[in-house]
PDB file of N, CA and C in Angstrom:
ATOM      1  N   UNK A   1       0.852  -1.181   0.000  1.00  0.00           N
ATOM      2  CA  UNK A   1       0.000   0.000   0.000  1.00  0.00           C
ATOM      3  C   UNK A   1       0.893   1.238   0.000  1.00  0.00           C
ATOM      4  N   UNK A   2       0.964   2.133  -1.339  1.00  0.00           N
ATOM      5  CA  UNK A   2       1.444   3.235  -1.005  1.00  0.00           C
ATOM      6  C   UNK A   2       1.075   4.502  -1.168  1.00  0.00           C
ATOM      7  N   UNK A   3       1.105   5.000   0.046  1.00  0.00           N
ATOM      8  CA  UNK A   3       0.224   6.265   0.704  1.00  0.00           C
ATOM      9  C   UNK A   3       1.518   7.624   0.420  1.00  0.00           C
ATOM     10  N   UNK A   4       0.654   8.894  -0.098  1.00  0.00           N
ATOM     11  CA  UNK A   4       1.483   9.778   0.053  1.00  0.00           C
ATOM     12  C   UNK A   4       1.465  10.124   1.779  1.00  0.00           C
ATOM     13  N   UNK A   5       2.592  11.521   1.474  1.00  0.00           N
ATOM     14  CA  UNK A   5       2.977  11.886   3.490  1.00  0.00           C
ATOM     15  C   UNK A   5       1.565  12.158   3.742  1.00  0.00           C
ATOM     16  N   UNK A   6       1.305  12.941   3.564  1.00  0.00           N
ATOM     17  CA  UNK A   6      -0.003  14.118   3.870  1.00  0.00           C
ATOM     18  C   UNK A   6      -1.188  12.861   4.588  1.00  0.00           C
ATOM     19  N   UNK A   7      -1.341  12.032   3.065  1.00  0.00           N
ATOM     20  CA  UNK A   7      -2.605  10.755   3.512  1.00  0.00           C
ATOM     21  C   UNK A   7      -1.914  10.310   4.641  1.00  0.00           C
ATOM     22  N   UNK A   8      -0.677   9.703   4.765  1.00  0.00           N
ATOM     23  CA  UNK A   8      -0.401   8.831   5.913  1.00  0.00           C
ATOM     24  C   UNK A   8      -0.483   9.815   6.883  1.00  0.00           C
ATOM     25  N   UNK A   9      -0.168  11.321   7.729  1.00  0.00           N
ATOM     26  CA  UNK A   9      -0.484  11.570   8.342  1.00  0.00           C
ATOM     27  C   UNK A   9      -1.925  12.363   8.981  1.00  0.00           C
ATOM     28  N   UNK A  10      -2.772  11.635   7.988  1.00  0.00           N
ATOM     29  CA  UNK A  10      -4.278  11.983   8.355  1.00  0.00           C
ATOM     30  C   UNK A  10      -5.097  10.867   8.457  1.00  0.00           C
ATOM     31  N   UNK A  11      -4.069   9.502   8.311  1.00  0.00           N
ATOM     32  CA  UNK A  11      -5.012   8.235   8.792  1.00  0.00           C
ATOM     33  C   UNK A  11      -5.713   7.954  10.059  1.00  0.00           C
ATOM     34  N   UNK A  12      -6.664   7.264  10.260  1.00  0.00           N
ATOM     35  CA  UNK A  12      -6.847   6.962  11.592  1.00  0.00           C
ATOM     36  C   UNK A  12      -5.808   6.065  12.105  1.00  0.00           C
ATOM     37  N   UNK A  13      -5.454   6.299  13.606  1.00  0.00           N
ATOM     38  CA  UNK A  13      -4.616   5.514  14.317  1.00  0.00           C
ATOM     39  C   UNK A  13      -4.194   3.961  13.865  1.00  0.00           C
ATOM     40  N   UNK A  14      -5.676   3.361  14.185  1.00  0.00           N
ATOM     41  CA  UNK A  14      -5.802   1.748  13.325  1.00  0.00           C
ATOM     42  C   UNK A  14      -5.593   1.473  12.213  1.00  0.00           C
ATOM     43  N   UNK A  15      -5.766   2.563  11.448  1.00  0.00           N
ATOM     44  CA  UNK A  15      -5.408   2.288   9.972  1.00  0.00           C
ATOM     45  C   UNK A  15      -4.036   2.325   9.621  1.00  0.00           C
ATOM     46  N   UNK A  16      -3.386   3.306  10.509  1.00  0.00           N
ATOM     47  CA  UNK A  16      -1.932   3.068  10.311  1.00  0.00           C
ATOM     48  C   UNK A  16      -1.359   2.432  10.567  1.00  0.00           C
ATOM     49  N   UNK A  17      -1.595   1.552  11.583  1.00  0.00           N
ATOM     50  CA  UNK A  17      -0.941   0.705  12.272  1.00  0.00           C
ATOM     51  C   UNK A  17      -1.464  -0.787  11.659  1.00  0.00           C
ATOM     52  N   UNK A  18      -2.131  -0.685  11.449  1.00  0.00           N
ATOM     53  CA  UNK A  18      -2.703  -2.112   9.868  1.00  0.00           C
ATOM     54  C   UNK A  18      -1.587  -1.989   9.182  1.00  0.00           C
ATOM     55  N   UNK A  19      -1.667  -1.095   8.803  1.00  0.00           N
ATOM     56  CA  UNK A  19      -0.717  -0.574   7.100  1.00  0.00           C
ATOM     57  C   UNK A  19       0.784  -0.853   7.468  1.00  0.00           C
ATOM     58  N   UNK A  20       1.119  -0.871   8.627  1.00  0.00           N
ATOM     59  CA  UNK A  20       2.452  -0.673   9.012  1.00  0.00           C
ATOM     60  C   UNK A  20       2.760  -2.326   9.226  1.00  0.00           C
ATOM     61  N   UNK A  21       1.780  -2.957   9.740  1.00  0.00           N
ATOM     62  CA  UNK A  21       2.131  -4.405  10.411  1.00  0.00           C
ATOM     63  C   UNK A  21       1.616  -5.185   8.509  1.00  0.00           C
ATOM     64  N   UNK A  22       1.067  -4.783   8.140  1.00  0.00           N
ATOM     65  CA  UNK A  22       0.983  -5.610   6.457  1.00  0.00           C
ATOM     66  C   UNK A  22       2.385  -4.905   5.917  1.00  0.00           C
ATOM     67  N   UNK A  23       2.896  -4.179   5.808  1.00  0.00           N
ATOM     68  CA  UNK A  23       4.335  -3.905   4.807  1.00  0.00           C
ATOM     69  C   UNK A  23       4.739  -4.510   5.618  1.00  0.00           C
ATOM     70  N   UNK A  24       5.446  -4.447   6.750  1.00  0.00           N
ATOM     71  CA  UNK A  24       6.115  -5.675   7.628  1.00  0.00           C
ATOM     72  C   UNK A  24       5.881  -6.800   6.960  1.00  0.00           C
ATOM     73  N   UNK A  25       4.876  -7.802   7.458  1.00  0.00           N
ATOM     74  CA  UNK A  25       4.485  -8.861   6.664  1.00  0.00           C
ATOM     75  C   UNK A  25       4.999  -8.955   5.458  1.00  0.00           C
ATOM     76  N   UNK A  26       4.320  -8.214   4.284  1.00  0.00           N
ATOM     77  CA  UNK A  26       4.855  -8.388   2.663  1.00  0.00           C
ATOM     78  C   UNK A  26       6.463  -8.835   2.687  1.00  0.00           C
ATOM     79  N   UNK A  27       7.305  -7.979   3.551  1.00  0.00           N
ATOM     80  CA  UNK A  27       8.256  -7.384   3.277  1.00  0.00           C
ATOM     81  C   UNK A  27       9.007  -9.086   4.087  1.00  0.00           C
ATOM     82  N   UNK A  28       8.383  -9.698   4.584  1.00  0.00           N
ATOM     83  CA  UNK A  28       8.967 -10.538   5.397  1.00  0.00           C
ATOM     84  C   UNK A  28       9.830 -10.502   6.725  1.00  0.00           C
ATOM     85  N   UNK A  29       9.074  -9.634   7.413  1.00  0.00           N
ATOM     86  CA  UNK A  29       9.673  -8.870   8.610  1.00  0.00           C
ATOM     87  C   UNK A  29       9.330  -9.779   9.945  1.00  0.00           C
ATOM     88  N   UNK A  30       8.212  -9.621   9.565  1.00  0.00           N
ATOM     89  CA  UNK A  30       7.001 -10.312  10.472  1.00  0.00           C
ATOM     90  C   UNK A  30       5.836 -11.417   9.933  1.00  0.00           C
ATOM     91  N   UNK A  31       5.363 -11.638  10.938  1.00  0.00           N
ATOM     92  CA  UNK A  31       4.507 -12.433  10.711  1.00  0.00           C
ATOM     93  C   UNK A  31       3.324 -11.901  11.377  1.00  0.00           C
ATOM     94  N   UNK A  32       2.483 -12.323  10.430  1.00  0.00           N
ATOM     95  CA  UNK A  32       1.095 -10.879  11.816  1.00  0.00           C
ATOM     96  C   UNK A  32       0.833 -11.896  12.909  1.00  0.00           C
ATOM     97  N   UNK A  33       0.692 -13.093  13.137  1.00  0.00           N
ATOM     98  CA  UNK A  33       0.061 -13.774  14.258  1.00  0.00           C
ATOM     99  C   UNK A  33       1.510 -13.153  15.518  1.00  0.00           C
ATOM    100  N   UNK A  34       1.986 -12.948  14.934  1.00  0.00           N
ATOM    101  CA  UNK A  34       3.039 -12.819  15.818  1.00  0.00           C
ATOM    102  C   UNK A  34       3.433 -11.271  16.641  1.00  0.00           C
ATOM    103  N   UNK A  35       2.130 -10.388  16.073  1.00  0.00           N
ATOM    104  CA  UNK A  35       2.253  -9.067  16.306  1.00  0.00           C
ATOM    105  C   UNK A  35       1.124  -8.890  17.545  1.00  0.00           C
ATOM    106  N   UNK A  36       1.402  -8.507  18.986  1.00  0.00           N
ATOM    107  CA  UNK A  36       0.742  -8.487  20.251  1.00  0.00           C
ATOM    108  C   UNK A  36       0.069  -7.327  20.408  1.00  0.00           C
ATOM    109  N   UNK A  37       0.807  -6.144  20.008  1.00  0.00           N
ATOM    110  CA  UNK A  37       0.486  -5.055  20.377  1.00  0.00           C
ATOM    111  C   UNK A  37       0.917  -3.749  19.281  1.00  0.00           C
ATOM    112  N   UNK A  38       0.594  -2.525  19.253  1.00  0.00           N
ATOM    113  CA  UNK A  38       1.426  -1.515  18.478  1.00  0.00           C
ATOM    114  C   UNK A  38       1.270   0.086  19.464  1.00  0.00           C
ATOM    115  N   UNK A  39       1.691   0.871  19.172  1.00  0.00           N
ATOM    116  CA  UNK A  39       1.999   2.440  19.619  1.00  0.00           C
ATOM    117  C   UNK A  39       2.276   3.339  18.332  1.00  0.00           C
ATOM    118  N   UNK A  40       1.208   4.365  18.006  1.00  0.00           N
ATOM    119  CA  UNK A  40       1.125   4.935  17.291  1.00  0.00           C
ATOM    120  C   UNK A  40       1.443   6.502  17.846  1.00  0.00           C
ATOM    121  N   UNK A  41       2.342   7.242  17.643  1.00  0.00           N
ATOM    122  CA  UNK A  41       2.764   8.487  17.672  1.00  0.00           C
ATOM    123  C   UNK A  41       3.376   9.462  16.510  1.00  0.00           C
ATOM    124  N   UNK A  42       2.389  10.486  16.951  1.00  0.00           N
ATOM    125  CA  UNK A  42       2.694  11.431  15.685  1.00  0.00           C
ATOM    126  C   UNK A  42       3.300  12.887  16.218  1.00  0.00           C
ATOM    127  N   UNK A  43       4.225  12.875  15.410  1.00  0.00           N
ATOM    128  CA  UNK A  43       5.574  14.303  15.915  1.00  0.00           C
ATOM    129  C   UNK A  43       5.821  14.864  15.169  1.00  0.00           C
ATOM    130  N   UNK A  44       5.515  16.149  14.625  1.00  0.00           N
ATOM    131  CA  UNK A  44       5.942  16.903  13.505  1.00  0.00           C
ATOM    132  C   UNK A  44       7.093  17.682  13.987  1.00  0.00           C
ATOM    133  N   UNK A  45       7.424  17.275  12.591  1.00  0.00           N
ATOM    134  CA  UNK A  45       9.137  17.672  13.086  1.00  0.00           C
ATOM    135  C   UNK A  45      10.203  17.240  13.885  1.00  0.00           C
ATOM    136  N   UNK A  46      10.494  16.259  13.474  1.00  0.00           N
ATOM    137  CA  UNK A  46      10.758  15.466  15.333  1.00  0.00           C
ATOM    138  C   UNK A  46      12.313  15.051  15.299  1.00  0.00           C
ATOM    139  N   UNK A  47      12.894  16.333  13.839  1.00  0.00           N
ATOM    140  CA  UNK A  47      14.373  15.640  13.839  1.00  0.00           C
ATOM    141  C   UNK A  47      14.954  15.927  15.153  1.00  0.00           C
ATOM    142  N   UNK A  48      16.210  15.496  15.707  1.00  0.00           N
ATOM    143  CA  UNK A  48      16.557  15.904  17.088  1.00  0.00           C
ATOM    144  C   UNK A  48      16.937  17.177  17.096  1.00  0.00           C
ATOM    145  N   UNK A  49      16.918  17.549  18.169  1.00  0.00           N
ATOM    146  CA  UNK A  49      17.554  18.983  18.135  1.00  0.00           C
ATOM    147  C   UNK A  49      18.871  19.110  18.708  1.00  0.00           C
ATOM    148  N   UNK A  50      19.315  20.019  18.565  1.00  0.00           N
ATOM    149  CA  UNK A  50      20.880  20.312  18.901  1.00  0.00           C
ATOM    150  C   UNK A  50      21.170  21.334  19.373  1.00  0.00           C
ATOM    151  N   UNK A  51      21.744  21.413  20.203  1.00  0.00           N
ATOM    152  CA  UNK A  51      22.025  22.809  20.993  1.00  0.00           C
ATOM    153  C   UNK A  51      23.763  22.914  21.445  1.00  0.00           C
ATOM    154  N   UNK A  52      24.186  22.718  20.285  1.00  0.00           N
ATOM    155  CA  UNK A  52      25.589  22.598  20.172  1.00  0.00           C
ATOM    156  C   UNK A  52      27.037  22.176  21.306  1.00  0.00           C
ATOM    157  N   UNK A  53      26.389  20.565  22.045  1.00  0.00           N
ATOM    158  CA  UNK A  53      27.016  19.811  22.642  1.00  0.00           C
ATOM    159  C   UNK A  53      26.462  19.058  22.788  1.00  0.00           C
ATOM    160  N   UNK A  54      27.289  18.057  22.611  1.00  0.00           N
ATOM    161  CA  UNK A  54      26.645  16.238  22.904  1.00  0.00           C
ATOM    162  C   UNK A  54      27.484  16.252  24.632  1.00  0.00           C
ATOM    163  N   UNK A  55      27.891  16.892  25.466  1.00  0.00           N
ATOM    164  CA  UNK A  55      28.982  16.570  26.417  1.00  0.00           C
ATOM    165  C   UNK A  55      28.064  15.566  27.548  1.00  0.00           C
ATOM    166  N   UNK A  56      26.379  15.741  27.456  1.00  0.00           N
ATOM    167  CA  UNK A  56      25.958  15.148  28.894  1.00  0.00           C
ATOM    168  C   UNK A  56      24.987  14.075  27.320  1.00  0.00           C
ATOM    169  N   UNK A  57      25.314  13.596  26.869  1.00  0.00           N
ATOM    170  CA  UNK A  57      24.161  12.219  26.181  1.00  0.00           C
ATOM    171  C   UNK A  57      24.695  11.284  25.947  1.00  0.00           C
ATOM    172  N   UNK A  58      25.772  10.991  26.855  1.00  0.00           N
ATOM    173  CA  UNK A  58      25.763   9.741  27.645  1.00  0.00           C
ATOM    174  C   UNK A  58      24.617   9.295  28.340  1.00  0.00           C
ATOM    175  N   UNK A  59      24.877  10.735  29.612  1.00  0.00           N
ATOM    176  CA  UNK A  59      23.722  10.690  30.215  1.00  0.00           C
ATOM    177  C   UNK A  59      22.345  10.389  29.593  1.00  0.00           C
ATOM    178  N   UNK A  60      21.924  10.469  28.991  1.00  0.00           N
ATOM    179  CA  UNK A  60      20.462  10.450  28.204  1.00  0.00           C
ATOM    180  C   UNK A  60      20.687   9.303  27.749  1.00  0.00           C
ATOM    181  N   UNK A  61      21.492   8.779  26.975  1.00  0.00           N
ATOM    182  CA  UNK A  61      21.480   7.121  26.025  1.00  0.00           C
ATOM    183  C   UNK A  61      21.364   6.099  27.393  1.00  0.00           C
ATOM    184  N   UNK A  62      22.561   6.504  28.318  1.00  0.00           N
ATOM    185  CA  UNK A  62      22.411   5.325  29.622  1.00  0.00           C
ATOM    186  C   UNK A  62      20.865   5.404  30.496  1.00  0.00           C
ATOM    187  N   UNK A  63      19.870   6.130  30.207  1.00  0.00           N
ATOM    188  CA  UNK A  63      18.969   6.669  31.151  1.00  0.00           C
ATOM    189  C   UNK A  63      18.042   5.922  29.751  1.00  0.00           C
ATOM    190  N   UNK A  64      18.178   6.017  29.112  1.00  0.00           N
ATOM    191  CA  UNK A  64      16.882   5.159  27.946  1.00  0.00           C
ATOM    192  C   UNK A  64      17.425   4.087  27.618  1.00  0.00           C
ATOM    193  N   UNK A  65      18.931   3.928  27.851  1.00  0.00           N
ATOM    194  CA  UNK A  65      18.623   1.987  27.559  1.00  0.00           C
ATOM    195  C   UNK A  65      18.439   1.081  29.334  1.00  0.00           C
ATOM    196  N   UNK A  66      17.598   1.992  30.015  1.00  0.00           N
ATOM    197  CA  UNK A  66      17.028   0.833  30.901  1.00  0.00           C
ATOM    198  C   UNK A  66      15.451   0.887  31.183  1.00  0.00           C
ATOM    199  N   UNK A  67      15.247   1.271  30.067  1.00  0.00           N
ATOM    200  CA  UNK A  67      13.882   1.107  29.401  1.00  0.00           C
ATOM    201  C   UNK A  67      14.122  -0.310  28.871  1.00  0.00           C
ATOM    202  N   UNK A  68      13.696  -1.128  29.346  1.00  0.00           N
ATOM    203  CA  UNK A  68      13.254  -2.478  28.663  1.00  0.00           C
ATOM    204  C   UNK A  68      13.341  -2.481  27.116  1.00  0.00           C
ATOM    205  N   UNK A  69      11.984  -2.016  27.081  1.00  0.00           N
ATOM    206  CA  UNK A  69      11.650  -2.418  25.299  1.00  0.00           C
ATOM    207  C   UNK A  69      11.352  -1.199  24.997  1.00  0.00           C
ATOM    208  N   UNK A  70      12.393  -0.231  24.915  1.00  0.00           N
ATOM    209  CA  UNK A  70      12.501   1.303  24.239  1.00  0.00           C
ATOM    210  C   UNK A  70      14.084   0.578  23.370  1.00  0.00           C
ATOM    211  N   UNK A  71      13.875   0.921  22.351  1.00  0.00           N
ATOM    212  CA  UNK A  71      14.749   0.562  21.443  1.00  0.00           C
ATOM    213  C   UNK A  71      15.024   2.006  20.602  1.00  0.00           C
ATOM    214  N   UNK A  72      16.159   2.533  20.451  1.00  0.00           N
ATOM    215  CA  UNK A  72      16.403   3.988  20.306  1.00  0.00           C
ATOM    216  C   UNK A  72      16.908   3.909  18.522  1.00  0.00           C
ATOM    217  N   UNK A  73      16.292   3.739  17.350  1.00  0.00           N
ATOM    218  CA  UNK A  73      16.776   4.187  16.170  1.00  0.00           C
ATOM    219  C   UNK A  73      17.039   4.925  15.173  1.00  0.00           C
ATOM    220  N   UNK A  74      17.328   4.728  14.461  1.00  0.00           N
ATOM    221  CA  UNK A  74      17.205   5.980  13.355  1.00  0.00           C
ATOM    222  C   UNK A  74      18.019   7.294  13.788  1.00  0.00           C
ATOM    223  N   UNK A  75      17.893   8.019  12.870  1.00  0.00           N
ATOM    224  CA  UNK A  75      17.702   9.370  13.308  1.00  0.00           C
ATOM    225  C   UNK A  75      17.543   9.998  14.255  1.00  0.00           C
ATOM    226  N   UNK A  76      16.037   9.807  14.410  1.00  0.00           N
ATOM    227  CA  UNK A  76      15.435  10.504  15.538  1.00  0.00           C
ATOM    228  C   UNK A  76      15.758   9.749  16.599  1.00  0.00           C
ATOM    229  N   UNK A  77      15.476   8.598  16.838  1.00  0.00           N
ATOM    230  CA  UNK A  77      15.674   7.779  18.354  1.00  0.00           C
ATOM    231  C   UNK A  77      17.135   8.208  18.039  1.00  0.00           C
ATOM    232  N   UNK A  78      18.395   7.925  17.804  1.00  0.00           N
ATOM    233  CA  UNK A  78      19.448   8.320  17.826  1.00  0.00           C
ATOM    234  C   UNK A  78      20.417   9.314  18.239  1.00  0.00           C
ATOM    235  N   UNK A  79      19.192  10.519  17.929  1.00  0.00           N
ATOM    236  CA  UNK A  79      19.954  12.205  17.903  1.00  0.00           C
ATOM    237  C   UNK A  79      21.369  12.477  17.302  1.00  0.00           C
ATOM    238  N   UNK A  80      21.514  11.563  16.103  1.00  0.00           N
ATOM    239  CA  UNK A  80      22.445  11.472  15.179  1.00  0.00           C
ATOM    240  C   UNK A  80      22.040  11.839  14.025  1.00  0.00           C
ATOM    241  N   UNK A  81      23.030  11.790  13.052  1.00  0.00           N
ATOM    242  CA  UNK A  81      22.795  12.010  12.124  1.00  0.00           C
ATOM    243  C   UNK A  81      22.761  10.579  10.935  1.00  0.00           C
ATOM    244  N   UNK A  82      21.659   9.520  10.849  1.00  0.00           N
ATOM    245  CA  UNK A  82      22.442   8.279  10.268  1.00  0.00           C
ATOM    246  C   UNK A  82      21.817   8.684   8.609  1.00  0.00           C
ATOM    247  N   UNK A  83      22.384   7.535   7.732  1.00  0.00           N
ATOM    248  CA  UNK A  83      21.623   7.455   6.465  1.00  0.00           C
ATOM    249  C   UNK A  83      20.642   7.008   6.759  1.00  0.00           C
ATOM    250  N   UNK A  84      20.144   6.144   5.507  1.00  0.00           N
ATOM    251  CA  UNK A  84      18.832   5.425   5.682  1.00  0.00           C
ATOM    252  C   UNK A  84      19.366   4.228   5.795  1.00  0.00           C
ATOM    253  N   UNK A  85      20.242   4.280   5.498  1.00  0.00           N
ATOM    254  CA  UNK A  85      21.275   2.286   5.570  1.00  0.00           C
ATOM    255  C   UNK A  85      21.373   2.162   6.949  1.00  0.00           C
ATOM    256  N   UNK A  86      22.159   3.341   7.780  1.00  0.00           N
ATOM    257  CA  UNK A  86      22.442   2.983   8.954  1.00  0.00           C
ATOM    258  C   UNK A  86      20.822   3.070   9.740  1.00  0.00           C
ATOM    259  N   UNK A  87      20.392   3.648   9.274  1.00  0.00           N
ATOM    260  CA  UNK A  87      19.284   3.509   9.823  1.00  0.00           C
ATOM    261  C   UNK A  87      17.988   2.338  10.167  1.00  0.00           C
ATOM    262  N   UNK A  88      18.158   1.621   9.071  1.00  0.00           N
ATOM    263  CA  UNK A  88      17.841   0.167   8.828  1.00  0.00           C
ATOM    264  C   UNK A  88      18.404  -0.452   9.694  1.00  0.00           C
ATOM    265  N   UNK A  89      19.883  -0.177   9.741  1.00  0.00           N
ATOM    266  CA  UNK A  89      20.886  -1.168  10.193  1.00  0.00           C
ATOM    267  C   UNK A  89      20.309  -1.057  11.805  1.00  0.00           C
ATOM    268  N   UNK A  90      20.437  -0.064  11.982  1.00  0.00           N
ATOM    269  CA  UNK A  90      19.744  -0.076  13.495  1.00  0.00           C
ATOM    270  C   UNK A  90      18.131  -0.258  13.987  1.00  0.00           C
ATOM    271  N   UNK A  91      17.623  -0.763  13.029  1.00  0.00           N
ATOM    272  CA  UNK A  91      16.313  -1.638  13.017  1.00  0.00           C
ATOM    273  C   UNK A  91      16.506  -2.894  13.179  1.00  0.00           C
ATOM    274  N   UNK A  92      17.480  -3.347  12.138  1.00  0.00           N
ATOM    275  CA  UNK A  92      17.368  -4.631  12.260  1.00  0.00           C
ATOM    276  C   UNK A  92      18.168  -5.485  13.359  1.00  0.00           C
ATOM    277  N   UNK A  93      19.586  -4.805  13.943  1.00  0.00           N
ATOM    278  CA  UNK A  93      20.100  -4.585  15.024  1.00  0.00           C
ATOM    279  C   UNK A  93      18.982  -4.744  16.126  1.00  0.00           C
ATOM    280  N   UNK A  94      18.022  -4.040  16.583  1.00  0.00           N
ATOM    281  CA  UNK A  94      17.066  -4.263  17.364  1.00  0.00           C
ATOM    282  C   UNK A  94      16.534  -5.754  17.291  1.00  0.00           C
ATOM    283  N   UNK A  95      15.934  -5.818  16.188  1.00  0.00           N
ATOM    284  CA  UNK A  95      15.142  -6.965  15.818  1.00  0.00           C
ATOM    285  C   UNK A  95      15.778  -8.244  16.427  1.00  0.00           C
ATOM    286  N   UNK A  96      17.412  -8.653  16.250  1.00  0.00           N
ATOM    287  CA  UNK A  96      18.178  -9.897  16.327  1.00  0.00           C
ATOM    288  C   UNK A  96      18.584  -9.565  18.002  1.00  0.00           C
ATOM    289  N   UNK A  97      18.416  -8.129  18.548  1.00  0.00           N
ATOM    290  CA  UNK A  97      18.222  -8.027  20.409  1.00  0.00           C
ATOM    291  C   UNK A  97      17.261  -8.768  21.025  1.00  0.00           C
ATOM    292  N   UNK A  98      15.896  -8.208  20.267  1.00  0.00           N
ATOM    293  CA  UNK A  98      14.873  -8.839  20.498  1.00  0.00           C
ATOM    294  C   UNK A  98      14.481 -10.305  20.605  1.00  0.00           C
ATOM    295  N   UNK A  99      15.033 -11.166  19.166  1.00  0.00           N
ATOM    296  CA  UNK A  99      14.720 -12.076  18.891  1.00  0.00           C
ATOM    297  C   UNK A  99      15.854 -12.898  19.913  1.00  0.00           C
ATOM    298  N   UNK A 100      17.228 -12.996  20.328  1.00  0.00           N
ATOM    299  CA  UNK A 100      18.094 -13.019  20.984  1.00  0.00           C
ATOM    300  C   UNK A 100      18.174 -13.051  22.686  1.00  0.00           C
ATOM    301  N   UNK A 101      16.732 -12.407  23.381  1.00  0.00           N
ATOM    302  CA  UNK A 101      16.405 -12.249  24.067  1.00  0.00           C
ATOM    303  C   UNK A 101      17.778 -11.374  24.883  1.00  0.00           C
ATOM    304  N   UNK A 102      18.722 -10.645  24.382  1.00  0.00           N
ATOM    305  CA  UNK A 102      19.597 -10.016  24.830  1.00  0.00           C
ATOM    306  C   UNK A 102      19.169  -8.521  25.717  1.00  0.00           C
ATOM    307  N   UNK A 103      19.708  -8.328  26.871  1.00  0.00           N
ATOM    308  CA  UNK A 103      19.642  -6.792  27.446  1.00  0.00           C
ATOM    309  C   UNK A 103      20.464  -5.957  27.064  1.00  0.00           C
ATOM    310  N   UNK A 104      21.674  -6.323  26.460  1.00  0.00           N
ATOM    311  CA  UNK A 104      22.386  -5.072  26.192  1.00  0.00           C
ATOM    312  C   UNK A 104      22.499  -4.213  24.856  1.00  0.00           C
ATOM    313  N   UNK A 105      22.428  -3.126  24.794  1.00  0.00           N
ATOM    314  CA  UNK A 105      21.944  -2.438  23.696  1.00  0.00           C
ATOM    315  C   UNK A 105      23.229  -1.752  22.992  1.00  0.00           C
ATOM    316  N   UNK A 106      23.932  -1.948  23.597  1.00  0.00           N
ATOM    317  CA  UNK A 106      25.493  -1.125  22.865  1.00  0.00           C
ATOM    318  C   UNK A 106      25.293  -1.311  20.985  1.00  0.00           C
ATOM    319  N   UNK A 107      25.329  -2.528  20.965  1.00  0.00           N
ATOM    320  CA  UNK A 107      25.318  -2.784  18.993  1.00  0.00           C
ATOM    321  C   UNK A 107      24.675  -1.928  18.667  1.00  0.00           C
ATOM    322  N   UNK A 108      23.371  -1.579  18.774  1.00  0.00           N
ATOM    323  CA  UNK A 108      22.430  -0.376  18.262  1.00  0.00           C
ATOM    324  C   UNK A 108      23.481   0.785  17.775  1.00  0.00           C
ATOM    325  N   UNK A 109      23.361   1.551  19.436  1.00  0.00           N
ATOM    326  CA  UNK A 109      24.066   2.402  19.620  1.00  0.00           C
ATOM    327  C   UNK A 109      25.753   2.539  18.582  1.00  0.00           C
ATOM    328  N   UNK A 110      26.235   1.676  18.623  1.00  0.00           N
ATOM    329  CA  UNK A 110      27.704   1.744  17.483  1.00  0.00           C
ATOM    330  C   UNK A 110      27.880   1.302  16.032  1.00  0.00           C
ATOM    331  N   UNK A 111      26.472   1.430  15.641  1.00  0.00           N
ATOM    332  CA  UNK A 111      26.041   1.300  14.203  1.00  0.00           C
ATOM    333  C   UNK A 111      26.418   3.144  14.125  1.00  0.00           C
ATOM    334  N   UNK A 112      26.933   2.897  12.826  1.00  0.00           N
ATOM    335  CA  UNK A 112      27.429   4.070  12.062  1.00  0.00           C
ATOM    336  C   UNK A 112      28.403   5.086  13.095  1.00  0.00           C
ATOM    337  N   UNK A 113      29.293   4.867  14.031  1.00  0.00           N
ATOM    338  CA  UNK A 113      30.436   5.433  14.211  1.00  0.00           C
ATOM    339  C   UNK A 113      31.447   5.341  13.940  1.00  0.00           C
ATOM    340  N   UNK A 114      31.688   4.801  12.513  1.00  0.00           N
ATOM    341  CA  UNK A 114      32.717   5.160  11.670  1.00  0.00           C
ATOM    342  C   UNK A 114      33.002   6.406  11.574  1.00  0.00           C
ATOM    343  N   UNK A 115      34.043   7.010  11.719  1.00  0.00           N
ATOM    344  CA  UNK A 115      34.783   8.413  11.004  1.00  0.00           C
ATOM    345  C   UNK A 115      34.427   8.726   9.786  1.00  0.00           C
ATOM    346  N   UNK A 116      34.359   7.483   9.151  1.00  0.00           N
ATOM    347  CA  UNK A 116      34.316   7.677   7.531  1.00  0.00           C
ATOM    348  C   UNK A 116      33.006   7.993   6.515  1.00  0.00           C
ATOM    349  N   UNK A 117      32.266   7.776   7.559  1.00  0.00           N
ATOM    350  CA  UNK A 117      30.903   8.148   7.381  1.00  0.00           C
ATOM    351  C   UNK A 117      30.176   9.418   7.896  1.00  0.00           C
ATOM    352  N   UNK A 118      31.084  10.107   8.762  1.00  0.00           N
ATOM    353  CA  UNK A 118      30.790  11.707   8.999  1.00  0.00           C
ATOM    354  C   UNK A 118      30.987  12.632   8.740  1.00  0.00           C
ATOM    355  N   UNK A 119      29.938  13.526   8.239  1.00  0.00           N
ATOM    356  CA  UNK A 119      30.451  14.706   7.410  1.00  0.00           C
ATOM    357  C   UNK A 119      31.302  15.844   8.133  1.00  0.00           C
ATOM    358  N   UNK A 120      31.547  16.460   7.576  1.00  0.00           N
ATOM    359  CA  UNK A 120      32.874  17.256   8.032  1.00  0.00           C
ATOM    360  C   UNK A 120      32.303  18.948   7.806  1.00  0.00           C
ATOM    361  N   UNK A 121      32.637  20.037   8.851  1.00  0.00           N
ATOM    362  CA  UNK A 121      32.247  21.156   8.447  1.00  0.00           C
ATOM    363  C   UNK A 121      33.515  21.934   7.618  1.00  0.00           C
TER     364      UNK A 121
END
């Protein structure tokens, strides 16, 4: 199913969250019998913000990975800057935590801290 932005952010809650757990499925992500629950949140604008120091988000990364099942990706969960590769990468990173029944979240977190992958001012 493909929805422009605008439609997807004027769906009803349920409808998005259908739509989200069937591309899963298609995509071979999931399996729907296997889907318990979902959380639908909508944030405009929600790249991170920056206020020109990372010196205390330690603090903040160690304070959200003891959240159980808060899994921090992308972009936005990140407050990085990733591609869309690394960004995946830290989806699917989650996924093999999950499936793994593992607590520690570091792998997430050291997807895309290569040097070589950061832009330079």
């Amino acid at each position: 199913m493909r929805v422009m932005k605008c439609e997807m952010w004027n769906m009803q809650k349920e409808d998005f969250i259908e739509s989200a757990i069937s591309e899963l499925v298609k995509i071979k992500i999931i399996e729907r019998e296997d889907v318990i629950d979902a959380h639908h949140v909508k944030i405009q604008k929600a790249y991170p913000a920056y206020f020109g120091t990372y010196a205390e988000f330690d603090k903040v990364k160690n304070y959200l990975d003891t959240i159980e099942n808060l899994y921090c990706l992308g972009r936005n969960g990140q407050h990085k800057y990733n591609n869309m590769d690394h960004s995946m990468l830290t989806a699917f990173e989650a996924v093999n935590i999950v499936k793994s029944n593992q607590k520690d979240k570091c792998s997430i977190w050291n997807i895309n801290t290569e040097e070589e992958y950061h832009e330079t001012k």
